[in-house]
N, C-alpha and C. Protein backbone atom coordinates (compact mmCIF):
# COMPACT_ATOMS: atom_id res chain seq x y z
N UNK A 1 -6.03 163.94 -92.79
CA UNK A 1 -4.59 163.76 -92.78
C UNK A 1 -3.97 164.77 -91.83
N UNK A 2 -3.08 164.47 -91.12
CA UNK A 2 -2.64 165.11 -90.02
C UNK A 2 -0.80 164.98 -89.60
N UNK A 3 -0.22 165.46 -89.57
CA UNK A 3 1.25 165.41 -88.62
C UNK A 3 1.32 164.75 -87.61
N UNK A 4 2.09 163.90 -87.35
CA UNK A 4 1.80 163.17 -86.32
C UNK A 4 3.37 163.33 -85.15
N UNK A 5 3.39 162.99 -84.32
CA UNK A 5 5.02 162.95 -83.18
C UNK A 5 4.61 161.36 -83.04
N UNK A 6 5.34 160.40 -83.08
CA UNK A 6 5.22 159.10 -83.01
C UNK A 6 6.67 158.42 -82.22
N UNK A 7 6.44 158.00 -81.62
CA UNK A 7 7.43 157.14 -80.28
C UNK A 7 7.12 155.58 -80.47
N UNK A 8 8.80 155.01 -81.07
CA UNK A 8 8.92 154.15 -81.74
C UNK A 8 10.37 153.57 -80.39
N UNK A 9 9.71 151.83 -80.00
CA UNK A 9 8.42 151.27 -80.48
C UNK A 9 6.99 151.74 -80.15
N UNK A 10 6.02 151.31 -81.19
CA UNK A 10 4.82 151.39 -81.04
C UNK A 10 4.28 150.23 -81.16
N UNK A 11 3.19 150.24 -80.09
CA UNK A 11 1.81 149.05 -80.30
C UNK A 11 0.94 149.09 -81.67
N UNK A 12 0.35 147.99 -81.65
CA UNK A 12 -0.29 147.72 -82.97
C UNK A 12 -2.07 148.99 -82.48
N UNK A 13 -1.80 149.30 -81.30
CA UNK A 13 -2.90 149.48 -80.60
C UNK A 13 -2.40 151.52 -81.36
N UNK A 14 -1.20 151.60 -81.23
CA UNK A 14 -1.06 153.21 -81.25
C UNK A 14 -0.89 152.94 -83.07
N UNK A 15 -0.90 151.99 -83.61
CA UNK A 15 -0.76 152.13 -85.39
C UNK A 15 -2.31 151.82 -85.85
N UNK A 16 -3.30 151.79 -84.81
CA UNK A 16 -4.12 151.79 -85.71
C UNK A 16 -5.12 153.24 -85.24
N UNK A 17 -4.42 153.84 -85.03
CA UNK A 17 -4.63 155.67 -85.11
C UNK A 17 -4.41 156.00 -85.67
N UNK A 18 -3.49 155.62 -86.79
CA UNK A 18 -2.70 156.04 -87.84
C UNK A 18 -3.66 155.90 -89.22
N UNK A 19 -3.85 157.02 -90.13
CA UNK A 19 -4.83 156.77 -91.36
C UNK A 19 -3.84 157.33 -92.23
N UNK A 20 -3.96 156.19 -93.67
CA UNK A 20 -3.50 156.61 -95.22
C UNK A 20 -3.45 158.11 -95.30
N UNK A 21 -2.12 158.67 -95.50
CA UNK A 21 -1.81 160.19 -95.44
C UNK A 21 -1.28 160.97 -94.36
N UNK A 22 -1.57 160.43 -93.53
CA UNK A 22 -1.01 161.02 -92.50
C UNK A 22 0.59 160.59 -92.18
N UNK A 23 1.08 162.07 -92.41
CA UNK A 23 2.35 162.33 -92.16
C UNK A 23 3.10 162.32 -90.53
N UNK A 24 4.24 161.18 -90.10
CA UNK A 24 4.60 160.99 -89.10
C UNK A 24 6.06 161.52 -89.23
N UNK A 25 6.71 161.80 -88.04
CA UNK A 25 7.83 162.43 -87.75
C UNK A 25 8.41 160.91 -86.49
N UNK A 26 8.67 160.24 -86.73
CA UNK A 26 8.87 158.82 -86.07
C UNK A 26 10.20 158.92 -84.90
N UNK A 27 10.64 159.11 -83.50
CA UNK A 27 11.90 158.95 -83.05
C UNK A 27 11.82 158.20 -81.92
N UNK A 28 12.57 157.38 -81.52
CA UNK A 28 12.92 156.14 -80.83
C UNK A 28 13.84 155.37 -81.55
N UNK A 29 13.28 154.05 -81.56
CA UNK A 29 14.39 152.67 -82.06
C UNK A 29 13.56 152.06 -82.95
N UNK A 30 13.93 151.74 -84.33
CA UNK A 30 13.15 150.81 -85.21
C UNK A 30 14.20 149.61 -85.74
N UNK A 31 13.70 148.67 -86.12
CA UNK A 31 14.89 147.49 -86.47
C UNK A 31 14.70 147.61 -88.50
N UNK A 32 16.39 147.60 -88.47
CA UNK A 32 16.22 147.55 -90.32
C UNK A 32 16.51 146.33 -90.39
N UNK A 33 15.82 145.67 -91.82
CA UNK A 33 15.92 144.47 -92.05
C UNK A 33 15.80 144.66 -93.72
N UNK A 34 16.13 143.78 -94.44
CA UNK A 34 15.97 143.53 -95.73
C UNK A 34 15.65 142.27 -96.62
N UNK A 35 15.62 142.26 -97.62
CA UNK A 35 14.91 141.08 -98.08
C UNK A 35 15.85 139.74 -97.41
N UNK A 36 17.47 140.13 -97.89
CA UNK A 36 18.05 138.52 -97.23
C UNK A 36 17.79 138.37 -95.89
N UNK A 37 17.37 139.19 -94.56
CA UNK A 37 17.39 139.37 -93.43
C UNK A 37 16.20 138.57 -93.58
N UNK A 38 15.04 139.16 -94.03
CA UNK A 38 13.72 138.59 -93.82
C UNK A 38 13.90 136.98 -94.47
N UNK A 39 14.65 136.87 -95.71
CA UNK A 39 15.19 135.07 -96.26
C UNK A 39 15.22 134.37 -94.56
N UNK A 40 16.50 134.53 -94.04
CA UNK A 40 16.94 134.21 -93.10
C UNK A 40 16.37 133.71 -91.90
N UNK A 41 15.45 135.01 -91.62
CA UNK A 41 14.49 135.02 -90.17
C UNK A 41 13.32 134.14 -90.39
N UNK A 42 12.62 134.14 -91.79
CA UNK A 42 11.53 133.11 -92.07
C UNK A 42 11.43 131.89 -92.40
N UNK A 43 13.57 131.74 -92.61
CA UNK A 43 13.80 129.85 -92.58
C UNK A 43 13.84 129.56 -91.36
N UNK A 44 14.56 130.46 -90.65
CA UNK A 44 14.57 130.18 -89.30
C UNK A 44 13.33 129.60 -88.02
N UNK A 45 12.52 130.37 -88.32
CA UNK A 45 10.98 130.33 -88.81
C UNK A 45 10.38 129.18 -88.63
N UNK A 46 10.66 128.79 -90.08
CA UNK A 46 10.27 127.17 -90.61
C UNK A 46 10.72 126.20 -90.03
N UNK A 47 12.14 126.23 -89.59
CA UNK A 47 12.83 125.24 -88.96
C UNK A 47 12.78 125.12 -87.11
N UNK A 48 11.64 125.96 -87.04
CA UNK A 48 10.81 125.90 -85.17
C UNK A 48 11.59 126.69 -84.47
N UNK A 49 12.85 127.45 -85.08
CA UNK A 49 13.58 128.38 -84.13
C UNK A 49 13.35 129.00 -83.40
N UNK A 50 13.40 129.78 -82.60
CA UNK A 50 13.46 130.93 -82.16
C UNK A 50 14.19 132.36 -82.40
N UNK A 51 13.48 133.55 -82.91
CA UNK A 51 14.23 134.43 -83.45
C UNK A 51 15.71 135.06 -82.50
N UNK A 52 16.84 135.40 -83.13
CA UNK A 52 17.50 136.48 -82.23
C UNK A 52 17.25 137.62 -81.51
N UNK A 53 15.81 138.38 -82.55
CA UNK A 53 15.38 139.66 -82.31
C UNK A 53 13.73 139.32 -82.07
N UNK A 54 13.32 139.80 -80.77
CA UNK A 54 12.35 139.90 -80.45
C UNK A 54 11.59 140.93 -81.51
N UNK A 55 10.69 140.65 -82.06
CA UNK A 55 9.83 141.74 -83.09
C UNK A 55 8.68 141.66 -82.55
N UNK A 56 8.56 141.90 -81.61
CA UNK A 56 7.17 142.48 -80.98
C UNK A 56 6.70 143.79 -80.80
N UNK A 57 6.05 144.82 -81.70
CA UNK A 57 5.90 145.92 -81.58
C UNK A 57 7.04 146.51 -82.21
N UNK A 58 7.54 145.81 -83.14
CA UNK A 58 9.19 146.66 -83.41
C UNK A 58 8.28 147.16 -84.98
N UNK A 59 9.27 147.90 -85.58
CA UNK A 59 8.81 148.77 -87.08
C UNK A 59 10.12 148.20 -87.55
N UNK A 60 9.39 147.56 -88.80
CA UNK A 60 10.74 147.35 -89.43
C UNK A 60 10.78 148.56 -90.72
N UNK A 61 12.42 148.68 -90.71
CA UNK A 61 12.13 149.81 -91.79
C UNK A 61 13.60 149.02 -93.02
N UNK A 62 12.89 149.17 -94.12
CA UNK A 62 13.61 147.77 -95.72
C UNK A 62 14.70 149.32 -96.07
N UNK A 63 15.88 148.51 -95.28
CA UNK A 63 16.80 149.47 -95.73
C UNK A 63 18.28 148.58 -95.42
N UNK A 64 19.08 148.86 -96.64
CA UNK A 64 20.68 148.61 -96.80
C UNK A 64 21.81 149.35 -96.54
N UNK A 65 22.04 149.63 -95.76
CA UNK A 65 22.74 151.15 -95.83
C UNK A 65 24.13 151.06 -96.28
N UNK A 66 24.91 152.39 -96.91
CA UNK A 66 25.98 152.58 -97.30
C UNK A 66 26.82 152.69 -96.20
N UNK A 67 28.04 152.41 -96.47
CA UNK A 67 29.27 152.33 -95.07
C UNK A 67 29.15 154.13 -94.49
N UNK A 68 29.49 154.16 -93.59
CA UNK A 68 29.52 155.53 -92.91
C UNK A 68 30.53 155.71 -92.92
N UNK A 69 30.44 157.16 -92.90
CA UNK A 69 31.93 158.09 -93.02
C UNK A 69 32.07 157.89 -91.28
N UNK A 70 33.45 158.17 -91.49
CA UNK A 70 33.86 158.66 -90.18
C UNK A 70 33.13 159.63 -89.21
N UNK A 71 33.12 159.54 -88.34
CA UNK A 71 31.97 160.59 -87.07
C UNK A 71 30.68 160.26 -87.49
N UNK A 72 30.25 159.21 -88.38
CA UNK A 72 29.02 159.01 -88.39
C UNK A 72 28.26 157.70 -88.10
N UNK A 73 27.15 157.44 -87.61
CA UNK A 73 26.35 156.16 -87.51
C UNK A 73 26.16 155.32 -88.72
N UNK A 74 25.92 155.98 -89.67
CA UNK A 74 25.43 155.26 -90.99
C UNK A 74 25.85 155.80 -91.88
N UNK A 75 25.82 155.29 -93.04
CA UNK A 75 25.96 156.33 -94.81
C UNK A 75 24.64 156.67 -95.31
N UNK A 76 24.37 156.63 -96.44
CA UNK A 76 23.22 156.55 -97.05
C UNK A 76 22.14 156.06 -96.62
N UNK A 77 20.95 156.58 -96.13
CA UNK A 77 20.01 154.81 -95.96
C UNK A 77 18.96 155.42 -95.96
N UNK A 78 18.72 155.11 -97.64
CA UNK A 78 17.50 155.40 -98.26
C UNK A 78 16.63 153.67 -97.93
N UNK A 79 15.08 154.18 -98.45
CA UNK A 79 14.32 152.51 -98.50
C UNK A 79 14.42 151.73 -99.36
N UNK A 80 14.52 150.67 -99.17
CA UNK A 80 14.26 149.23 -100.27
C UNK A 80 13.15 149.19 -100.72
N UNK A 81 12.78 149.23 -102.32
CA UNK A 81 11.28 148.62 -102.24
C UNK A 81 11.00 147.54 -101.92
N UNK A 82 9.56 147.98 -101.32
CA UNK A 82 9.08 146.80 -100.44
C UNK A 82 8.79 145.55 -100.90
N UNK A 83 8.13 145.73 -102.04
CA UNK A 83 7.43 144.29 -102.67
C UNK A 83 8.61 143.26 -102.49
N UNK A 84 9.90 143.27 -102.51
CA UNK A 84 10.73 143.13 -102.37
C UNK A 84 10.95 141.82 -100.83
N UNK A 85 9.92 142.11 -100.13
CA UNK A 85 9.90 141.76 -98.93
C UNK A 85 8.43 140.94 -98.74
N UNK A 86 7.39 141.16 -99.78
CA UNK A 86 6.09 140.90 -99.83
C UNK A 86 6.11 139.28 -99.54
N UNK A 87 7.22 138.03 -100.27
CA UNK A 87 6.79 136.81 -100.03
C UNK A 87 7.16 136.44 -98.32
N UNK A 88 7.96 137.10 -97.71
CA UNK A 88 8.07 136.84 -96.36
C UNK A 88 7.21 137.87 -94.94
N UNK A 89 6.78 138.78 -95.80
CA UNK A 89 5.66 139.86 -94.70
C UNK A 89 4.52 139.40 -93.92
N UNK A 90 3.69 138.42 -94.39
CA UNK A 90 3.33 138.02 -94.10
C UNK A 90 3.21 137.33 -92.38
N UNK A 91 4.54 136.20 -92.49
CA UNK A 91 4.90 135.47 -91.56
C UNK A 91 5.93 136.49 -90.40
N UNK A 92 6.54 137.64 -91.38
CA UNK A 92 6.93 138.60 -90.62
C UNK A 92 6.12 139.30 -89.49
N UNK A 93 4.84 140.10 -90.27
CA UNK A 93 3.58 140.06 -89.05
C UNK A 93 3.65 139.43 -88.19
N UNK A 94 3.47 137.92 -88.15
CA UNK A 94 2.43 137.41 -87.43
C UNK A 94 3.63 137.33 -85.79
N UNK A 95 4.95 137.49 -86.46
CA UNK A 95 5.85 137.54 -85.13
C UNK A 95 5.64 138.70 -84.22
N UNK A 96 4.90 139.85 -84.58
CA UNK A 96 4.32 140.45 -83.88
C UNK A 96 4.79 142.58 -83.67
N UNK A 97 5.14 142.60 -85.32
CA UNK A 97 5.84 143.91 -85.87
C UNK A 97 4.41 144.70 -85.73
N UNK A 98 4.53 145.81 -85.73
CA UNK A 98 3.21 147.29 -85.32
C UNK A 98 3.41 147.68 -86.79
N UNK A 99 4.58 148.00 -87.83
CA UNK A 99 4.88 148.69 -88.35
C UNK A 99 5.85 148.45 -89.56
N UNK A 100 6.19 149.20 -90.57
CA UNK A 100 7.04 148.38 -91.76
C UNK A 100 7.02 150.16 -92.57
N UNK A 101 7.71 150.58 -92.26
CA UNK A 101 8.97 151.20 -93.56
C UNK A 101 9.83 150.92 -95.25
N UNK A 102 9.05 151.54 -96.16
CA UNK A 102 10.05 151.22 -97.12
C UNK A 102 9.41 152.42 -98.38
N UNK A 103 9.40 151.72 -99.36
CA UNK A 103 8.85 152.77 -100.59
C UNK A 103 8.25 151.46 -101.75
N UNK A 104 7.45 152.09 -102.38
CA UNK A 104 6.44 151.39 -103.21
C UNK A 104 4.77 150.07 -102.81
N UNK A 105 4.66 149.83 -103.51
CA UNK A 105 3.44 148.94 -103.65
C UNK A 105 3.87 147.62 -102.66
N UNK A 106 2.64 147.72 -102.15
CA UNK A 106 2.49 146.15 -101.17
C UNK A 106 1.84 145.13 -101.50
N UNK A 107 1.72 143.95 -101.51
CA UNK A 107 0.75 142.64 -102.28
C UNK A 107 -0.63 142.79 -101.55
N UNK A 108 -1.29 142.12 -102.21
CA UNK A 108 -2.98 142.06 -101.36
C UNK A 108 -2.66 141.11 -100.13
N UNK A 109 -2.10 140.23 -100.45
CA UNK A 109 -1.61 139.50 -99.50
C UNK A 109 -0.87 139.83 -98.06
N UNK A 110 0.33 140.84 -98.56
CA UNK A 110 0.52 141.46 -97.18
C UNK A 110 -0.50 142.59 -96.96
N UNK A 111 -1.54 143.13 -97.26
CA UNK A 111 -2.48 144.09 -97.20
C UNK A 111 -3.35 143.33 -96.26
N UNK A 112 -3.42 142.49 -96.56
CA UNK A 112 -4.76 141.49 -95.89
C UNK A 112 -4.08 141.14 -94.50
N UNK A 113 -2.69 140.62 -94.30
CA UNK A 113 -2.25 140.25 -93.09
C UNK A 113 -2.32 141.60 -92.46
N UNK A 114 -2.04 142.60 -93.02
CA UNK A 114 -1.74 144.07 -92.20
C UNK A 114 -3.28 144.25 -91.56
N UNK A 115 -3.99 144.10 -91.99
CA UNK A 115 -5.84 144.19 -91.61
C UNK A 115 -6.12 143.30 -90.57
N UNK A 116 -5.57 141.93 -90.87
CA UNK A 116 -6.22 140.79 -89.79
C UNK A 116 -5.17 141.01 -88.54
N UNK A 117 -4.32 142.06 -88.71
CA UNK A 117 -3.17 141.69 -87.56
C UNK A 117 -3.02 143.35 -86.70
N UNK A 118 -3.21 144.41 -87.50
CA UNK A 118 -3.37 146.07 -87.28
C UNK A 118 -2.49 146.02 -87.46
N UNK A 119 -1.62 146.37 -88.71
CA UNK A 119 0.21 147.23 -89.17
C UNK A 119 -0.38 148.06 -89.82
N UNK A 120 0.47 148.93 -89.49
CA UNK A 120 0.64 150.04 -90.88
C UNK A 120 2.09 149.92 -92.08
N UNK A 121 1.67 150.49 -92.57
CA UNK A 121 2.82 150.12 -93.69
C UNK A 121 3.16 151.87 -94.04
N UNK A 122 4.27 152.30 -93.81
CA UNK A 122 4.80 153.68 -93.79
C UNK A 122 5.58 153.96 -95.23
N UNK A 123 5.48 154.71 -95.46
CA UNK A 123 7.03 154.91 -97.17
C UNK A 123 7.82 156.31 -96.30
N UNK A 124 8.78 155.81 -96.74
CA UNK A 124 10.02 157.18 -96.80
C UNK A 124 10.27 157.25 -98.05
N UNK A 125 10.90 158.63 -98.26
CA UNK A 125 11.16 159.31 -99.75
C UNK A 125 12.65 158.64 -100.06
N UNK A 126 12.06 158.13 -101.26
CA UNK A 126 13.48 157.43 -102.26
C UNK A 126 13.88 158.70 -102.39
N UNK A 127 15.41 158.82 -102.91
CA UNK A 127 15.87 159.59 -103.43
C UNK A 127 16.51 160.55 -102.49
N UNK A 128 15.77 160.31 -101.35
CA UNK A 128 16.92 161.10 -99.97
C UNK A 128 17.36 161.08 -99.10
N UNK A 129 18.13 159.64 -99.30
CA UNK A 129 19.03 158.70 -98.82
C UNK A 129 19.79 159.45 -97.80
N UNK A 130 20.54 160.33 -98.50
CA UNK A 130 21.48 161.28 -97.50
C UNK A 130 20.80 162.05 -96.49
N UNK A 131 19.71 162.76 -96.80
CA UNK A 131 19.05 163.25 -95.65
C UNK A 131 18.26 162.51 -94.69
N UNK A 132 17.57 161.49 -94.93
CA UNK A 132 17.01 160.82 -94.10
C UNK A 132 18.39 160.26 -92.98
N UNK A 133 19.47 159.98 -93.75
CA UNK A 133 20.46 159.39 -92.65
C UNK A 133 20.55 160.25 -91.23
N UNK A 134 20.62 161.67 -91.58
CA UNK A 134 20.75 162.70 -90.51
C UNK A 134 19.97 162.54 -89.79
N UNK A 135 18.54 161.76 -89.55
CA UNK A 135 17.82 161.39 -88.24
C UNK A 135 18.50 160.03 -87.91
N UNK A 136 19.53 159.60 -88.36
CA UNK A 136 19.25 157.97 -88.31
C UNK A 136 20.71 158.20 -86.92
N UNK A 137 20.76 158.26 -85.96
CA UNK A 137 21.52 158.48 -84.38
C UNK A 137 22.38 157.89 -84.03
N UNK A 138 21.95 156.57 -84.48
CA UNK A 138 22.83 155.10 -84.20
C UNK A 138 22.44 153.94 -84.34
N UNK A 139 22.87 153.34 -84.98
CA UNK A 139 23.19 152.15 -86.13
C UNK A 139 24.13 150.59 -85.40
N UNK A 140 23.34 149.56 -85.22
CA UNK A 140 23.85 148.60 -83.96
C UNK A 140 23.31 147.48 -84.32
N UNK A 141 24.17 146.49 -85.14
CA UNK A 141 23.82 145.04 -85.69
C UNK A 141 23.39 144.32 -84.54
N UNK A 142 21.96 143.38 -84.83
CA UNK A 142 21.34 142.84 -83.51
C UNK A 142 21.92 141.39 -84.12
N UNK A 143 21.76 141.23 -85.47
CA UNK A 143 21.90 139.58 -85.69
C UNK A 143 22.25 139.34 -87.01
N UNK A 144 22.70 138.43 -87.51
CA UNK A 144 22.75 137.76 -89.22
C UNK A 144 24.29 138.96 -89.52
N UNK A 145 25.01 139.26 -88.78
CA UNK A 145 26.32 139.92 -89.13
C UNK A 145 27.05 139.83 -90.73
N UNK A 146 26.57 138.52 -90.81
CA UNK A 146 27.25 138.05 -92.47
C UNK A 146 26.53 138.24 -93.63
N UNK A 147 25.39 138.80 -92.99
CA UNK A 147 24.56 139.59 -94.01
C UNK A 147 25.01 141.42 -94.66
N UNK A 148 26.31 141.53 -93.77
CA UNK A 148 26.63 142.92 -93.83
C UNK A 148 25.57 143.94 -94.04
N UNK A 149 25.48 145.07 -95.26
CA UNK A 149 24.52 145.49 -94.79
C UNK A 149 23.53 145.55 -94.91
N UNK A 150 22.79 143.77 -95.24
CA UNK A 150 21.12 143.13 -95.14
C UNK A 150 21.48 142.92 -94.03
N UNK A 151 22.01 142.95 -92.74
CA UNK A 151 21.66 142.36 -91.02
C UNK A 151 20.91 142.98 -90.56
N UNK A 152 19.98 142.40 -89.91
CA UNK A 152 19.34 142.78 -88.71
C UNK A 152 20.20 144.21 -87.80
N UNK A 153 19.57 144.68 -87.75
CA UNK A 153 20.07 146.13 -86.93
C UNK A 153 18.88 146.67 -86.26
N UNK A 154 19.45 147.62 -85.52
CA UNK A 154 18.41 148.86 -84.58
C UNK A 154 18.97 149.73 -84.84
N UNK A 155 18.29 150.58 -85.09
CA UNK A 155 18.68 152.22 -85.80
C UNK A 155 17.73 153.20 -84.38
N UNK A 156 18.60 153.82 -84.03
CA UNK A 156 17.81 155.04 -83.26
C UNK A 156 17.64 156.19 -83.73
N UNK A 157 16.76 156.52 -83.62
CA UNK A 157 16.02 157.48 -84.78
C UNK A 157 15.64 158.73 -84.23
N UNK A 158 15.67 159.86 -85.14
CA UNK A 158 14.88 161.55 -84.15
C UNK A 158 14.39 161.95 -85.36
N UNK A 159 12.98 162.25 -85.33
CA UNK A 159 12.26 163.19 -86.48
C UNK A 159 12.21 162.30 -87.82
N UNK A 160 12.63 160.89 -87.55
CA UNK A 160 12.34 160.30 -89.07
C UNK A 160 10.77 160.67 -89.61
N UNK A 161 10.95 161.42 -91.09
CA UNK A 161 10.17 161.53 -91.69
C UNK A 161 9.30 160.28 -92.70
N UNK A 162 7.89 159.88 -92.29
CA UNK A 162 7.22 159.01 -93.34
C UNK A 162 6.10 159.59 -93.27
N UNK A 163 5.34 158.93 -94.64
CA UNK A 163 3.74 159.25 -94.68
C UNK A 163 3.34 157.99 -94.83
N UNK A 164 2.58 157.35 -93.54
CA UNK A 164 1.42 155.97 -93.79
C UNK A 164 1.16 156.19 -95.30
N UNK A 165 1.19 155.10 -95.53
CA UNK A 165 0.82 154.65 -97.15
C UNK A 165 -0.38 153.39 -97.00
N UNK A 166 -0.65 152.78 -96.00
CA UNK A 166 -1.67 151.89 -96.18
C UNK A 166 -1.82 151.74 -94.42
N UNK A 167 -3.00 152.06 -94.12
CA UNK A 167 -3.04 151.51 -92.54
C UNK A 167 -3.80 150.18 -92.00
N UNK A 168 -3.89 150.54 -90.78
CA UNK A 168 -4.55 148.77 -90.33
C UNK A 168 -5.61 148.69 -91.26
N UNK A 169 -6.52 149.45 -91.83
CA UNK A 169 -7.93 149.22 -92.30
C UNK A 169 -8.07 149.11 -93.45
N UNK A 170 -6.53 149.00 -94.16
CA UNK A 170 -6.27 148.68 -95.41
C UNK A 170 -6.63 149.98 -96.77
N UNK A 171 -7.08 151.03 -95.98
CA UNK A 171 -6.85 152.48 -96.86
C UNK A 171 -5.44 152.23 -97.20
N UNK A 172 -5.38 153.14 -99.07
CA UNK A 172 -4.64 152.76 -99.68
C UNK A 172 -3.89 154.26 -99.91
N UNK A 173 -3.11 155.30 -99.32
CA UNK A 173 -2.84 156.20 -99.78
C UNK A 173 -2.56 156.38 -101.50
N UNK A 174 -2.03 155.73 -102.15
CA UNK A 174 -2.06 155.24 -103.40
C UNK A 174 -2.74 155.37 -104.45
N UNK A 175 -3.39 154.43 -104.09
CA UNK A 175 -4.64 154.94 -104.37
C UNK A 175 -5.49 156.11 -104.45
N UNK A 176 -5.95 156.47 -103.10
CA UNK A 176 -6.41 157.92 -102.85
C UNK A 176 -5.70 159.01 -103.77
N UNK A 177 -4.44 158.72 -104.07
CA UNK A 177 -3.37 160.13 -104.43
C UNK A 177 -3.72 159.73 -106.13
N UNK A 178 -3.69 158.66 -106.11
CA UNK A 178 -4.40 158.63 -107.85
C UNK A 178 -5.10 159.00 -108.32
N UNK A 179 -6.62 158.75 -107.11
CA UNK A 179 -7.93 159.17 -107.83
C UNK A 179 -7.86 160.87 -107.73
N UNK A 180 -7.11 161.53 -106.71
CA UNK A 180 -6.94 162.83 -106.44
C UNK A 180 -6.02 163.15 -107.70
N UNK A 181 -5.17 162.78 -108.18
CA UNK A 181 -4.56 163.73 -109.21
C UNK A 181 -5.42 163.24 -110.78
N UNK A 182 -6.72 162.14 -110.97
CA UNK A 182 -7.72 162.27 -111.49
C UNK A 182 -8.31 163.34 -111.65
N UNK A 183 -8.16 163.44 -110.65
CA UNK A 183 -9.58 165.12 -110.27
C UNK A 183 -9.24 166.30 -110.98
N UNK A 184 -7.52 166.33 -111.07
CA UNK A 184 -7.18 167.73 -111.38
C UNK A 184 -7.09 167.77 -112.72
């Protein structure tokens, strides 16, 4: 397990360097999306569309954010749990995401697409909503506007803090941190 400096976007090629535990400091551009966002993008999907937002190599990170104060980009914007997102991740992959942001447990199902496709699946810390915002730079609806704040967005980011929680090879930090506090 290691610290990582990570420049976002990333290839599926630079996320599968990435191993369960290893702590990233993430800054560039990632797109937030949420469960109605992902509703939306995977009818769209179905119905032969073409997306608004290119997700090729993009990180999505499952977040709603609170209105921003004045002089600021964002309010609050802690993660969504993910499972939350699990019946559409899948088909989300395969559009061609490196990466996925949120907090809690992932299905075998999106575990298995993350393996056959190289994602990693990252968590940020619930609970520090307010501080995580202070990396979050600027905040810029790409699509689904009437989703308020489930839309599609790009967030530019400096020093966002995550720890891989499951990587391309399907290591389970989770896991690992279970059988480790077993031990003690």
């Amino acid at each position: 397990m290691s610290e990582i400096k990570l420049k976002a976007p990333f290839t599926r090629d630079d996320a599968k360097k990435l191993c369960a535990g290893d702590t990233v400091l993430i800054s560039g551009t990632i797109i937030a999306a949420r469960d109605a966002a992902h509703k939306v993008l995977t009818e769209a999907l179905a119905r032969g569309e073409k997306l608004p937002v290119d997700l090729t190599n993009q990180t999505i990170y499952y977040l709603g954010p609170s209105p921003a104060k004045p002089g600021n980009p964002i309010g609050s914007a802690g993660p969504t749990t993910s499972g939350r997102m699990d019946k559409y991740t899948p088909t989300i992959i395969e559009q061609g995401i490196s990466g996925m942001i949120g907090k809690g447990y992932r299905s075998q199902a999106v575990i298995d697409s993350m393996v056959k496709h190289g994602v990693v699946y990252m968590v940020a810390v619930g609970g520090a909503a307010a501080l995580i915002s202070k990396c979050i730079k600027k905040y810029e609806v790409l699509a689904y506007e009437d989703l308020g704040p489930e839309a599609v967005a790009q967030l530019t980011i400096e020093n966002f803090p995550a720890i891989v929680a499951i990587d391309c090879n399907g290591n389970n930090f989770y896991e690992q941190g279970q059988s480790a506090f077993r031990e003690i």
